[in-house]
Each structure stands twice: as structure tokens, then as C-alpha cells.
PDB file of N, CA and C in Angstrom:
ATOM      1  N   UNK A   1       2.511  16.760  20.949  1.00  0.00           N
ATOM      2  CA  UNK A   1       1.206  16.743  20.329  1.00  0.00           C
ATOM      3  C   UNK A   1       1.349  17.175  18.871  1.00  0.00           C
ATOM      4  N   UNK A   2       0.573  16.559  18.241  1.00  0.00           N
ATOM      5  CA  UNK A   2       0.748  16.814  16.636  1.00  0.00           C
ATOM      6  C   UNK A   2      -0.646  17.784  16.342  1.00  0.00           C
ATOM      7  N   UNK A   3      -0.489  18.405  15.220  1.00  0.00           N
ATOM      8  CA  UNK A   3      -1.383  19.658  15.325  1.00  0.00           C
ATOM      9  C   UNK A   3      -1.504  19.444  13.436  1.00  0.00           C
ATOM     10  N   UNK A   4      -3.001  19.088  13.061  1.00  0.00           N
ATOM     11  CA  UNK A   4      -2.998  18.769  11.856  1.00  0.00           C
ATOM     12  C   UNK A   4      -4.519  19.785  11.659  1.00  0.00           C
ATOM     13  N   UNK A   5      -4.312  20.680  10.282  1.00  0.00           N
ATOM     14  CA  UNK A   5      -5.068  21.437  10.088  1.00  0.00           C
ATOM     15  C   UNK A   5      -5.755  20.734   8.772  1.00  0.00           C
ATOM     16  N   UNK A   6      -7.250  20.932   9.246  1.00  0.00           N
ATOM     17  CA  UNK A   6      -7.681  20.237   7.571  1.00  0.00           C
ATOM     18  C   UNK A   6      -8.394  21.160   6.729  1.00  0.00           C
ATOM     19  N   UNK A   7      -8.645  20.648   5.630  1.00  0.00           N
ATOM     20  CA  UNK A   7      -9.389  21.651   4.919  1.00  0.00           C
ATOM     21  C   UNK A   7     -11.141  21.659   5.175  1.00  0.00           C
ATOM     22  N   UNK A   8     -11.630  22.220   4.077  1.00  0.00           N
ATOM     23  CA  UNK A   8     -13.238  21.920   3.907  1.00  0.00           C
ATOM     24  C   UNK A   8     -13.557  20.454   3.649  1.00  0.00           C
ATOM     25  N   UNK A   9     -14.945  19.906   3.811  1.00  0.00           N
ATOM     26  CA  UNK A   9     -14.664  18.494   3.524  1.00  0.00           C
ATOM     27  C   UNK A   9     -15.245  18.619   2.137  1.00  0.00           C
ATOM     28  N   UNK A  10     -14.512  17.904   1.128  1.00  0.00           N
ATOM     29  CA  UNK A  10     -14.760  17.866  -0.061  1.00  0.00           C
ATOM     30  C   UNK A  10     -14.838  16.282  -0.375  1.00  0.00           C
ATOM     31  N   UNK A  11     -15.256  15.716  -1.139  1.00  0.00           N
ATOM     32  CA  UNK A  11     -15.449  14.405  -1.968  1.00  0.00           C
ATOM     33  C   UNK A  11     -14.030  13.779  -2.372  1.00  0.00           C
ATOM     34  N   UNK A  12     -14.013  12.521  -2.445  1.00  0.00           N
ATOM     35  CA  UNK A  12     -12.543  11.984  -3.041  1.00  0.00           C
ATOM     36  C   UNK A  12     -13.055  10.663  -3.247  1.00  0.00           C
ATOM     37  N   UNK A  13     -11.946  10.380  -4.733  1.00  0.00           N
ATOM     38  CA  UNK A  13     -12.534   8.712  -4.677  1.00  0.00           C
ATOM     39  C   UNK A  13     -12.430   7.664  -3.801  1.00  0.00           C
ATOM     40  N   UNK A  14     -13.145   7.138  -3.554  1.00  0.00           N
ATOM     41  CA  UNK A  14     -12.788   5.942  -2.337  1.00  0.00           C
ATOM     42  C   UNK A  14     -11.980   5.085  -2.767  1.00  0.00           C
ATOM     43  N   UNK A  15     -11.946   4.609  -4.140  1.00  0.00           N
ATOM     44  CA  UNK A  15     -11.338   3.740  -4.612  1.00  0.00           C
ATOM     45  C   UNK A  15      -9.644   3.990  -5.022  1.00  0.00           C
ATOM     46  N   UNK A  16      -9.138   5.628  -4.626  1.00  0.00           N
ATOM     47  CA  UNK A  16      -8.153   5.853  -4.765  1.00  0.00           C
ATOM     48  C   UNK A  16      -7.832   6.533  -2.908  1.00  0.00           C
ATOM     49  N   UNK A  17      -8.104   6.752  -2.253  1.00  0.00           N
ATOM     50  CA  UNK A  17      -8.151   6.816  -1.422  1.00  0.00           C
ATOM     51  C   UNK A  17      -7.549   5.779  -0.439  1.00  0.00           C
ATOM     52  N   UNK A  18      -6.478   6.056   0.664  1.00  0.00           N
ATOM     53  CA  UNK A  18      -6.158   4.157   1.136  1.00  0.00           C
ATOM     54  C   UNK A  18      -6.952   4.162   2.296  1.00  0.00           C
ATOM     55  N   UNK A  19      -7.867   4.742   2.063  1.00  0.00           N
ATOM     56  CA  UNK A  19      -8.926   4.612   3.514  1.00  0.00           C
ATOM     57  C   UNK A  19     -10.655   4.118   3.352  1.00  0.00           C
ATOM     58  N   UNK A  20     -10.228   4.493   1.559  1.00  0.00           N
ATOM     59  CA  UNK A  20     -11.640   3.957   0.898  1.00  0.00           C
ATOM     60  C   UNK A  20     -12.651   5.110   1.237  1.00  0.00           C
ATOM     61  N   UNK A  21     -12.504   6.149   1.733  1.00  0.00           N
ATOM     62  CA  UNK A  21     -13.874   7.355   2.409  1.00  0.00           C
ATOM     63  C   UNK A  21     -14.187   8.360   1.065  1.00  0.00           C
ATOM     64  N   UNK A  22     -15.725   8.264   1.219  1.00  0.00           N
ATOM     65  CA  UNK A  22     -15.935   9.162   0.541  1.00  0.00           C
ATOM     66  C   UNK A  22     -15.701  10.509   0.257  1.00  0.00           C
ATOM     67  N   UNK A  23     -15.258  11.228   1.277  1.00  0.00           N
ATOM     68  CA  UNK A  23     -14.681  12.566   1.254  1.00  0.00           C
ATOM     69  C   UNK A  23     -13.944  12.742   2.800  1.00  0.00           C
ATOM     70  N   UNK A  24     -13.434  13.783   2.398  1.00  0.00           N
ATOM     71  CA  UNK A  24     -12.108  14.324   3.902  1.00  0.00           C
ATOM     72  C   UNK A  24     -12.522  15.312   4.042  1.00  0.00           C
ATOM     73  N   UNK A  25     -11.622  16.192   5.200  1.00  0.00           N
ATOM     74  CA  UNK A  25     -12.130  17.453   5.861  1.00  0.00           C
ATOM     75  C   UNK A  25     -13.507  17.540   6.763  1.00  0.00           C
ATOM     76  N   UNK A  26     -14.172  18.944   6.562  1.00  0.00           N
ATOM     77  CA  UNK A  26     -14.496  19.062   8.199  1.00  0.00           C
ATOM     78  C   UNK A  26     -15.437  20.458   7.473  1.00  0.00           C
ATOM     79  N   UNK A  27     -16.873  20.074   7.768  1.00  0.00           N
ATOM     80  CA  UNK A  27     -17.761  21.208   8.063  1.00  0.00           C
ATOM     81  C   UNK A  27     -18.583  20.934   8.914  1.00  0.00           C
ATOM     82  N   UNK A  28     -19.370  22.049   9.307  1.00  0.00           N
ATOM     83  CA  UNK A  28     -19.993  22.437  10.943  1.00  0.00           C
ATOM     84  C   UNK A  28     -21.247  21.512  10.717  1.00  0.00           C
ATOM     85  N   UNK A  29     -21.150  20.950  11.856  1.00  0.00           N
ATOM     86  CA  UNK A  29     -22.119  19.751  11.837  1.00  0.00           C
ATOM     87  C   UNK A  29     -21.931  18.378  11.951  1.00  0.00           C
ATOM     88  N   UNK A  30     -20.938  18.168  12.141  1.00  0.00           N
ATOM     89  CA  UNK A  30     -20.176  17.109  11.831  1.00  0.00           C
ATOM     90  C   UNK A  30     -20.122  16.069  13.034  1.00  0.00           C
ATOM     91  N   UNK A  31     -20.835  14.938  13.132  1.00  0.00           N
ATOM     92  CA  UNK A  31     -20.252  14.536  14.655  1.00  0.00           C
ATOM     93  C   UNK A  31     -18.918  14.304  14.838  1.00  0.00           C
ATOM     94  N   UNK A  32     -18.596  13.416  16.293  1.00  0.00           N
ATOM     95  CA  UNK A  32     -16.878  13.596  16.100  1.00  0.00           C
ATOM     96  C   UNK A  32     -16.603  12.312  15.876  1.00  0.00           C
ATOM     97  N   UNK A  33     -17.579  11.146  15.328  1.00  0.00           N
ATOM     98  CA  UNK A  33     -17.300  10.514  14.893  1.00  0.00           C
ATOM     99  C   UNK A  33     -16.974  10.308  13.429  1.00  0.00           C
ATOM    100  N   UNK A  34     -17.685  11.250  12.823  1.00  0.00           N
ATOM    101  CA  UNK A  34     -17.791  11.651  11.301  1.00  0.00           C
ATOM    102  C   UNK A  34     -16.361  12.278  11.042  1.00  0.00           C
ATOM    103  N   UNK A  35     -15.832  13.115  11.886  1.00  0.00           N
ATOM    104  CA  UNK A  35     -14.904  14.087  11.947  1.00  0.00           C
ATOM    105  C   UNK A  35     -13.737  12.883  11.991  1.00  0.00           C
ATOM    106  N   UNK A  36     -13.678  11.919  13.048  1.00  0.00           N
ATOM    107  CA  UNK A  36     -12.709  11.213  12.851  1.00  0.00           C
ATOM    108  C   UNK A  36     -12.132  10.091  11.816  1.00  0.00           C
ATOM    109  N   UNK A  37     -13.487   9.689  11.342  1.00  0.00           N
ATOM    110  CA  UNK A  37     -13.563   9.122   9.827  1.00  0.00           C
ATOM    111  C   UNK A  37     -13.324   9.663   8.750  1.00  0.00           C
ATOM    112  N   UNK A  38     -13.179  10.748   9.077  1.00  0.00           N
ATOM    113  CA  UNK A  38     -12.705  12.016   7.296  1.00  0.00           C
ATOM    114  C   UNK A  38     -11.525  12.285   7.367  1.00  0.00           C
ATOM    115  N   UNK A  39     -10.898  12.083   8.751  1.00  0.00           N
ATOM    116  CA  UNK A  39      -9.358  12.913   8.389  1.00  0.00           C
ATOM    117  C   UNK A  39      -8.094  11.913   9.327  1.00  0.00           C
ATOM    118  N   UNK A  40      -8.912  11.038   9.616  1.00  0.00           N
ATOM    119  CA  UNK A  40      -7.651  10.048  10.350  1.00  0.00           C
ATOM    120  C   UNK A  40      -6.757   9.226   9.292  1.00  0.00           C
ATOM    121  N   UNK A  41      -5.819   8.814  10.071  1.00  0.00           N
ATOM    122  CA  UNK A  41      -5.504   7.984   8.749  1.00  0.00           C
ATOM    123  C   UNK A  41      -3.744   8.787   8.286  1.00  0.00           C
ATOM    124  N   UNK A  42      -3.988   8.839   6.829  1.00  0.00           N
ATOM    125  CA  UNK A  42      -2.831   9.209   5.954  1.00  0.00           C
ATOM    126  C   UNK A  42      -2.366  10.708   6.168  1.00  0.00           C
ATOM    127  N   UNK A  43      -1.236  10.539   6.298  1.00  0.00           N
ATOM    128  CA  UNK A  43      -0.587  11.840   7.010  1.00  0.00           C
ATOM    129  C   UNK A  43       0.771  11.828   6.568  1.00  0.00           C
ATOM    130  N   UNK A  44       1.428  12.258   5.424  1.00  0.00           N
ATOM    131  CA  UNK A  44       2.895  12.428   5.674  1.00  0.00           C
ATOM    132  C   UNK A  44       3.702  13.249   6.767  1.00  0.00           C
ATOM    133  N   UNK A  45       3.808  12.736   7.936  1.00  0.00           N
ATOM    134  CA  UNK A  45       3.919  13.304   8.603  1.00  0.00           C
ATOM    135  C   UNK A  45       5.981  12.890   9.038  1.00  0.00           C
ATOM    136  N   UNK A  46       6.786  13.428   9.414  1.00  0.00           N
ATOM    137  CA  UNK A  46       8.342  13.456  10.110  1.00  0.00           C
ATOM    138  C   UNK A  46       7.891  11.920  10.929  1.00  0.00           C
ATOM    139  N   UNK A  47       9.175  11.438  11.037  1.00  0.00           N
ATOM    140  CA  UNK A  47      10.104  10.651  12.079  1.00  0.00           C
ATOM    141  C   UNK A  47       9.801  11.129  13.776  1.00  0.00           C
ATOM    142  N   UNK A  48       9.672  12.305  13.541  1.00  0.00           N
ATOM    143  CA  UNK A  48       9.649  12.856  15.400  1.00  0.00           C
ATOM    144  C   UNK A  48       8.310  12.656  15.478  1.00  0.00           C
ATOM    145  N   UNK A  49       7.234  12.724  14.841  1.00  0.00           N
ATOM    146  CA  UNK A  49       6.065  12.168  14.714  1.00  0.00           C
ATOM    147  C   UNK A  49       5.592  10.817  15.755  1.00  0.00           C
ATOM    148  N   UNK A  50       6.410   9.958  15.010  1.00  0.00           N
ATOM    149  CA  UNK A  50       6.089   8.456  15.948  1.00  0.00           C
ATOM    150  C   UNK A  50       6.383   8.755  17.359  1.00  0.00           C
ATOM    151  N   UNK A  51       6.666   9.721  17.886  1.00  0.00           N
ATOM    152  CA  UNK A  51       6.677  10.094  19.402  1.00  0.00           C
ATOM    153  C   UNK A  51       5.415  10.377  20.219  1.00  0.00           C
ATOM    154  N   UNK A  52       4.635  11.129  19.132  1.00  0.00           N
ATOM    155  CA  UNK A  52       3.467  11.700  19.784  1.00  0.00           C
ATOM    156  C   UNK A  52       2.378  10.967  19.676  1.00  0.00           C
ATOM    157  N   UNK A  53       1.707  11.434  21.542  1.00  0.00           N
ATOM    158  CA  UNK A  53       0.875  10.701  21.639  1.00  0.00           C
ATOM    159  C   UNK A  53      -0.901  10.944  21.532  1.00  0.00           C
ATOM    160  N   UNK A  54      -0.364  12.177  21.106  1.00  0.00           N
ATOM    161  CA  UNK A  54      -1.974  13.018  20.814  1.00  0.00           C
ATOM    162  C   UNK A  54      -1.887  14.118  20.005  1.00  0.00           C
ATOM    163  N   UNK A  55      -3.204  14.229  19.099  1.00  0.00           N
ATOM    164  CA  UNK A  55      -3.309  14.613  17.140  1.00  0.00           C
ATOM    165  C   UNK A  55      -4.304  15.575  18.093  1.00  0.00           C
ATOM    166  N   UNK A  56      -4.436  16.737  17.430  1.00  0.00           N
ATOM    167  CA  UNK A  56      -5.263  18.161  17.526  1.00  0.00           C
ATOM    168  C   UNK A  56      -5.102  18.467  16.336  1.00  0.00           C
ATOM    169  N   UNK A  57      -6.879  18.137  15.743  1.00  0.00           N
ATOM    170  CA  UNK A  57      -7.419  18.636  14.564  1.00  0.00           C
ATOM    171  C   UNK A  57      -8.129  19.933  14.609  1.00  0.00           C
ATOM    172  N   UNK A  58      -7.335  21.099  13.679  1.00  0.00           N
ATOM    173  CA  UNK A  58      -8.282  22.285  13.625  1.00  0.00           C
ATOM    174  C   UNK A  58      -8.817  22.769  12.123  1.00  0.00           C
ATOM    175  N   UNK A  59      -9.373  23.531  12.220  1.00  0.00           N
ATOM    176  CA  UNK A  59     -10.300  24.063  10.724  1.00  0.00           C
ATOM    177  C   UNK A  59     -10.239  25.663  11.051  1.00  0.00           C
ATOM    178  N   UNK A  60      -9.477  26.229  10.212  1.00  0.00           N
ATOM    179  CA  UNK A  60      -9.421  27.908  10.560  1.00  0.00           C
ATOM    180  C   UNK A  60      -8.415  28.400  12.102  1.00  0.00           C
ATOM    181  N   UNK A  61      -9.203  28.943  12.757  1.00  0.00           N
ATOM    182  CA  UNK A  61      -8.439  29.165  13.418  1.00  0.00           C
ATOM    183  C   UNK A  61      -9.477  27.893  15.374  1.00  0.00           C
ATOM    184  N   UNK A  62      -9.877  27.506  14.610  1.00  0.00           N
ATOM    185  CA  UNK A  62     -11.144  26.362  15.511  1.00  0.00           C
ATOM    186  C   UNK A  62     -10.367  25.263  15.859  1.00  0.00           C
ATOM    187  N   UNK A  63      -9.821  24.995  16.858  1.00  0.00           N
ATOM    188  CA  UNK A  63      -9.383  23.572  17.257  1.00  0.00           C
ATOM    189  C   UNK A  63     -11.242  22.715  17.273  1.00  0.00           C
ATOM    190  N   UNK A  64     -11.612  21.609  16.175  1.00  0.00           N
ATOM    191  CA  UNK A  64     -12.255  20.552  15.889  1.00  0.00           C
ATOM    192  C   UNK A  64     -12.336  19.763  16.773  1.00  0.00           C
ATOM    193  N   UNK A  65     -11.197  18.661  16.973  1.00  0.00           N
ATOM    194  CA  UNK A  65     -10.997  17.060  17.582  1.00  0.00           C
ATOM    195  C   UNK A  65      -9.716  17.109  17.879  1.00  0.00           C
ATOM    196  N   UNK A  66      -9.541  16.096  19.464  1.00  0.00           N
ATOM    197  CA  UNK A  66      -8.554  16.150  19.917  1.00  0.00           C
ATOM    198  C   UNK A  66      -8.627  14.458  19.994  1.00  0.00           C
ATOM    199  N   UNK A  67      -7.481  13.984  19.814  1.00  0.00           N
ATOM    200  CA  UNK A  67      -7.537  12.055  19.853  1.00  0.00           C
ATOM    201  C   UNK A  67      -6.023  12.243  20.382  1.00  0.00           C
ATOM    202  N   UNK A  68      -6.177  10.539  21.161  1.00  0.00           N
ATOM    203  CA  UNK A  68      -5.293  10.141  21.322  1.00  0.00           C
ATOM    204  C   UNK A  68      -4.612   8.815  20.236  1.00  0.00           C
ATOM    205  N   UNK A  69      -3.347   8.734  20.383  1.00  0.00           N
ATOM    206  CA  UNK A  69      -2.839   8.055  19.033  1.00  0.00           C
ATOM    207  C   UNK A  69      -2.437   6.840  19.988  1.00  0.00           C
ATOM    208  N   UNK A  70      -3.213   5.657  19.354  1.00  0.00           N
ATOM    209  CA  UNK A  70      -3.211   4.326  20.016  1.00  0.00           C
ATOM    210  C   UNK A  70      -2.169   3.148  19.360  1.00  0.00           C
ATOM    211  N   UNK A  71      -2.139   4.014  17.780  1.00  0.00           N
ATOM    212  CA  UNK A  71      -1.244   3.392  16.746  1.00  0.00           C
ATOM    213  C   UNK A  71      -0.433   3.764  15.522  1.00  0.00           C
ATOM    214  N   UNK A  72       0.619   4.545  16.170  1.00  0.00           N
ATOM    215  CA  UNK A  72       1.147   5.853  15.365  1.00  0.00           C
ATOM    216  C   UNK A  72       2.177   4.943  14.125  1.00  0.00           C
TER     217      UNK A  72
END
């Protein structure tokens, strides 16, 4: 399982962005669809990576969203 911590959600250009979203991260309120649209995606993430089959998003010490990876 991959374990990706995000920040606050702050603003970013879409147009520099390779996901095109208006902002990333994660504040309270958030559905988990919203949640998965802000922080999926771009990840420099290791080689041992492409193994795993499920991402656990947390904020602080708060596990957020748990997904499964359909297309690593």
C-alpha cells in the first residue's frame, strides 16, 4: 500500500498543472470525490511503486481516502 500525505488544498494553475485542476490538497469538507480530483494523478513516486495496489491519502496525522489503483 502506498501512503501519500498531502498538504492544505491550495490553488495551482491548471494550465501548468498535467491534470489541468484548479487546486490540490485537502480541507475538511471535502467530498471524496473532490478529494480524489485534487490529489490523484502525479506522484513521483519509486519503481516498487508499480506493485501496489492501494494509495492511503492522509492530512496530519488523519488518514482522508483510501483507493484502489486500477492504473498504476
Amino acid at each position: 500500500m502506498l501512503h501519500i500525505a498531502v498538504t492544505a488544498k491550495k490553488a495551482v494553475n491548471p494550465e501548468q498543472d498535467g491534470l489541468g485542476r484548479p487546486y490540490v490538497g485537502y480541507e475538511p469538507g471535502m467530498s471524496q470525490d473532490e478529494m480524489y480530483e485534487a490529489n490523484h494523478g502525479e506522484w513521483a513516486i519509486g519503481a516498487r511503486a508499480q506493485k501496489e495496489r492501494y494509495a492511503l491519502f492522509s492530512f496530519g496525522r488523519t488518514a482522508i481516502q483510501a483507493v484502489e489503483i486500477d492504473n498504476p
